[in-house]
C-alpha atoms as a PDB file:
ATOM      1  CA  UNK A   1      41.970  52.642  10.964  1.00  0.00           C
ATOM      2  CA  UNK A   2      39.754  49.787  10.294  1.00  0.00           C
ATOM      3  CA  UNK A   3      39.528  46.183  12.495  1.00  0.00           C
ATOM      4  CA  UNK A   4      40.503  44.578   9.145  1.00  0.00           C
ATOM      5  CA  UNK A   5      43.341  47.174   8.730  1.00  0.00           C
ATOM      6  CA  UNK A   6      44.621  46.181  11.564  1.00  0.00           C
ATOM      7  CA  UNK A   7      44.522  42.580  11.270  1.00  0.00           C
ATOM      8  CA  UNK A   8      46.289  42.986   8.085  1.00  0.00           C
ATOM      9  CA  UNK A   9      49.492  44.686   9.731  1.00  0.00           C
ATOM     10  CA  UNK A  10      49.484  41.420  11.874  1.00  0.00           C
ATOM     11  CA  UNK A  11      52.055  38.761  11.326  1.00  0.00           C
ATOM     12  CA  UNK A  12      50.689  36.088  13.268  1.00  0.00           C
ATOM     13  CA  UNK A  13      47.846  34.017  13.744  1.00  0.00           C
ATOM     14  CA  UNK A  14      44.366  35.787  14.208  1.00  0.00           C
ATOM     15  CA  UNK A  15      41.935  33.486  15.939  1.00  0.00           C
ATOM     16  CA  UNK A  16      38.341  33.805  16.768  1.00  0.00           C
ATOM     17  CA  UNK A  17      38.496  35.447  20.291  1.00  0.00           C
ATOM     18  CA  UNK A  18      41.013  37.820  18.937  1.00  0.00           C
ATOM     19  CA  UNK A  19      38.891  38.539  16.209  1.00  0.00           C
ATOM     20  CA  UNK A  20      36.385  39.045  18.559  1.00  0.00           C
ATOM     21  CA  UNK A  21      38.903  41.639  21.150  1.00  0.00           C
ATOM     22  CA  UNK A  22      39.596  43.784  18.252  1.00  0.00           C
ATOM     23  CA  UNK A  23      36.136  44.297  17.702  1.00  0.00           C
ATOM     24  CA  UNK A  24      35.647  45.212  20.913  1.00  0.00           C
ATOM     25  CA  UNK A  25      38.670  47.732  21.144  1.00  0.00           C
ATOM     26  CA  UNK A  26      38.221  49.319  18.029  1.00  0.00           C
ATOM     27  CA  UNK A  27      34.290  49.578  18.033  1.00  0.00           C
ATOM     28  CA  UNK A  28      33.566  50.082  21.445  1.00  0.00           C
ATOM     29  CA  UNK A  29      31.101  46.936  21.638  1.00  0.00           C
ATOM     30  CA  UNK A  30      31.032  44.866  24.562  1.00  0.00           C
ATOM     31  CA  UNK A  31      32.268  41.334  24.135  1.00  0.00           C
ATOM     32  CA  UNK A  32      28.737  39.574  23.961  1.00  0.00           C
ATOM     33  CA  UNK A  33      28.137  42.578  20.629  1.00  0.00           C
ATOM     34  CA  UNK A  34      31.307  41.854  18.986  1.00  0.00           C
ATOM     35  CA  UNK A  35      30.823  38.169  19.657  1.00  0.00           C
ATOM     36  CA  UNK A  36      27.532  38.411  17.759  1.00  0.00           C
ATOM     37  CA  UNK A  37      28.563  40.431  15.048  1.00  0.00           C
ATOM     38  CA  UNK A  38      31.732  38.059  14.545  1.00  0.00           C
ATOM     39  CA  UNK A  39      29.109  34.588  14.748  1.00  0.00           C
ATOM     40  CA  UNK A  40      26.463  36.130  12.464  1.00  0.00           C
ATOM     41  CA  UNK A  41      29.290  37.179   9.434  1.00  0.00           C
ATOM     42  CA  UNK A  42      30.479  33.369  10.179  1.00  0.00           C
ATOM     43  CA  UNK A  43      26.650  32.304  10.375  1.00  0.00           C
ATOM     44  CA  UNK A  44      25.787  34.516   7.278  1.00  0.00           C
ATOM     45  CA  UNK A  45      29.165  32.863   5.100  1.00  0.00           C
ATOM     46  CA  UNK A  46      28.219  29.368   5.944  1.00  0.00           C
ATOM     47  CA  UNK A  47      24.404  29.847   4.909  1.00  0.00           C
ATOM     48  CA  UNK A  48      25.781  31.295   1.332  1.00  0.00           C
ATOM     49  CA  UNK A  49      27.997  27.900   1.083  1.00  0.00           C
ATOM     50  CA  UNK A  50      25.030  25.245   1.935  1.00  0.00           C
ATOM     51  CA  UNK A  51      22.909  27.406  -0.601  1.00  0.00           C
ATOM     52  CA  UNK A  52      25.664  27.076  -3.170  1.00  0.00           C
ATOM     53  CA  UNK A  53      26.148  31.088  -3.111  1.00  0.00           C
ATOM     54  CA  UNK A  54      29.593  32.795  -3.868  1.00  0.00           C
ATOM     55  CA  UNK A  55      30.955  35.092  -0.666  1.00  0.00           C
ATOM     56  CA  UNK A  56      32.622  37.970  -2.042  1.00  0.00           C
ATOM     57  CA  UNK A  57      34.468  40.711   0.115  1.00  0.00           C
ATOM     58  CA  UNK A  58      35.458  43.274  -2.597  1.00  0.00           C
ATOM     59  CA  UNK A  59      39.635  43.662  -2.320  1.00  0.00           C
ATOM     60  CA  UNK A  60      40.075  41.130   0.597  1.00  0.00           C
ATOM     61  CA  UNK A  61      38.966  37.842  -1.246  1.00  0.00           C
ATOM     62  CA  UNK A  62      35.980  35.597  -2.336  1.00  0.00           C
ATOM     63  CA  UNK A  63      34.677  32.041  -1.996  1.00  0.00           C
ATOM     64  CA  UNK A  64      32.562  29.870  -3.370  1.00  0.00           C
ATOM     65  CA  UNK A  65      31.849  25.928  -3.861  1.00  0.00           C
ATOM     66  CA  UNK A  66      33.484  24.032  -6.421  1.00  0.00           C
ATOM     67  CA  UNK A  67      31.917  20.911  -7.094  1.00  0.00           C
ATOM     68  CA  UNK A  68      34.155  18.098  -7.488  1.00  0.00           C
ATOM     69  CA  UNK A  69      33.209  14.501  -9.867  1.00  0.00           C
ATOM     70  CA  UNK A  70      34.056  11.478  -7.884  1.00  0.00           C
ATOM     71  CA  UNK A  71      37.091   9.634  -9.441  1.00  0.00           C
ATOM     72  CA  UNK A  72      39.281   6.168  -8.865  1.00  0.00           C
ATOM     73  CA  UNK A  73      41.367   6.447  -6.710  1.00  0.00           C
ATOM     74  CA  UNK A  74      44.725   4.183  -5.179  1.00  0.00           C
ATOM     75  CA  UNK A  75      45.368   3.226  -1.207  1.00  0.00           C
ATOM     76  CA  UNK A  76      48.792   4.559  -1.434  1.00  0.00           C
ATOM     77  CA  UNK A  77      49.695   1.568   1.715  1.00  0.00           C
ATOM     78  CA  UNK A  78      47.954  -0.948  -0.443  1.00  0.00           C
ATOM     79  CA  UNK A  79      48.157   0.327  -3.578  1.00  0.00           C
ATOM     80  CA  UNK A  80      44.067  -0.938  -4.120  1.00  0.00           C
ATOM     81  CA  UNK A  81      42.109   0.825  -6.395  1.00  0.00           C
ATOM     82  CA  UNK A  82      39.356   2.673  -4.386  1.00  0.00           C
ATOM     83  CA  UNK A  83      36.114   4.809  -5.745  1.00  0.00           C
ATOM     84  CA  UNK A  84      36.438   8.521  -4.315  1.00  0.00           C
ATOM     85  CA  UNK A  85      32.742  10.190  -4.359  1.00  0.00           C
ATOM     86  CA  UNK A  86      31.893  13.522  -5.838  1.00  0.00           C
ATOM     87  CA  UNK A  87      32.009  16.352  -3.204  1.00  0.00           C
ATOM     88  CA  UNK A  88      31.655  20.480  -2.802  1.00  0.00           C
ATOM     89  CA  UNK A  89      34.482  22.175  -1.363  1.00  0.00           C
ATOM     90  CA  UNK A  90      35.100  25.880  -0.718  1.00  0.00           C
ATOM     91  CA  UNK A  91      37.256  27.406  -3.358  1.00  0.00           C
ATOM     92  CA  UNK A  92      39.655  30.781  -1.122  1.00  0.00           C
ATOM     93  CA  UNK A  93      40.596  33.677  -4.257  1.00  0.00           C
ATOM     94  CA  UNK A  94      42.216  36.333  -2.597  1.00  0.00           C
ATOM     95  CA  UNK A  95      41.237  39.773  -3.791  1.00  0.00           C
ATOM     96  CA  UNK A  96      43.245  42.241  -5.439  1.00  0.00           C
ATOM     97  CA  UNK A  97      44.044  44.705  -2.076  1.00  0.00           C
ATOM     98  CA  UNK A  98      45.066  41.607  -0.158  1.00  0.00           C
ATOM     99  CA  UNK A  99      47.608  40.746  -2.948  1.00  0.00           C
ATOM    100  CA  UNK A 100      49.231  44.072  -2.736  1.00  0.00           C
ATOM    101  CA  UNK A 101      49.270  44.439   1.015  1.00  0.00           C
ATOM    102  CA  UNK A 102      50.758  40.875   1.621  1.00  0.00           C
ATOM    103  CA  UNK A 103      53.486  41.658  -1.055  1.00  0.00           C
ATOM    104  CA  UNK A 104      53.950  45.061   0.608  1.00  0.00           C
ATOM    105  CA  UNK A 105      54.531  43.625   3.775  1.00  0.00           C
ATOM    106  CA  UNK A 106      56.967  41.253   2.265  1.00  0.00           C
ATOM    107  CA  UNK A 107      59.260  43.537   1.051  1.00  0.00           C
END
């Protein structure tokens, strides 16, 4: 069974370190090995965003960076009328397999 099979089955939080365990389990790496393989997928993700490139993992999900216009905005305490700037954000779309686990899990 896969690490990301496994994560899947998981109801609750998966951080970093855990990540980084089950890796280590399920691989046989040693920590510092699945610690680098776990920093350079984050590494490799983050480089695609600053270079405006779409991160696709076929059936889990995708991202990418939708670019926002800057807009007027209101202080909802003051109710002033204040200028928002334009900004990127990453955009999550979960992928078809994902769907159908998470609802299969559900039910």
């Amino acid at each position: 069974m896969s690490v990301l099979n496994l994560l899947w089955m998981r109801t609750e939080t998966v951080n970093k370190l855990e990540l980084i365990q089950e890796f280590k389990n399920k691989c046989n790496l040693t920590t510092q090995e699945a610690s680098e393989v776990v920093e350079l997928f984050f590494k490799e993700m983050i480089d695609a965003f600053v270079n405006g490139e779409r991160v696709e993992i076929r059936g889990l999900f995708s991202f990418y960076i939708k670019e926002y216009e800057g807009y007027t905005g209101r202080n909802p305490k003051t109710g002033e009328k204040v200028r928002v700037g334009s900004k990127k954000l990453p955009f999550f779309k979960c992928g078809k397999e994902l769907k159908k686990r998470v609802d299969y899990l559900a039910n």
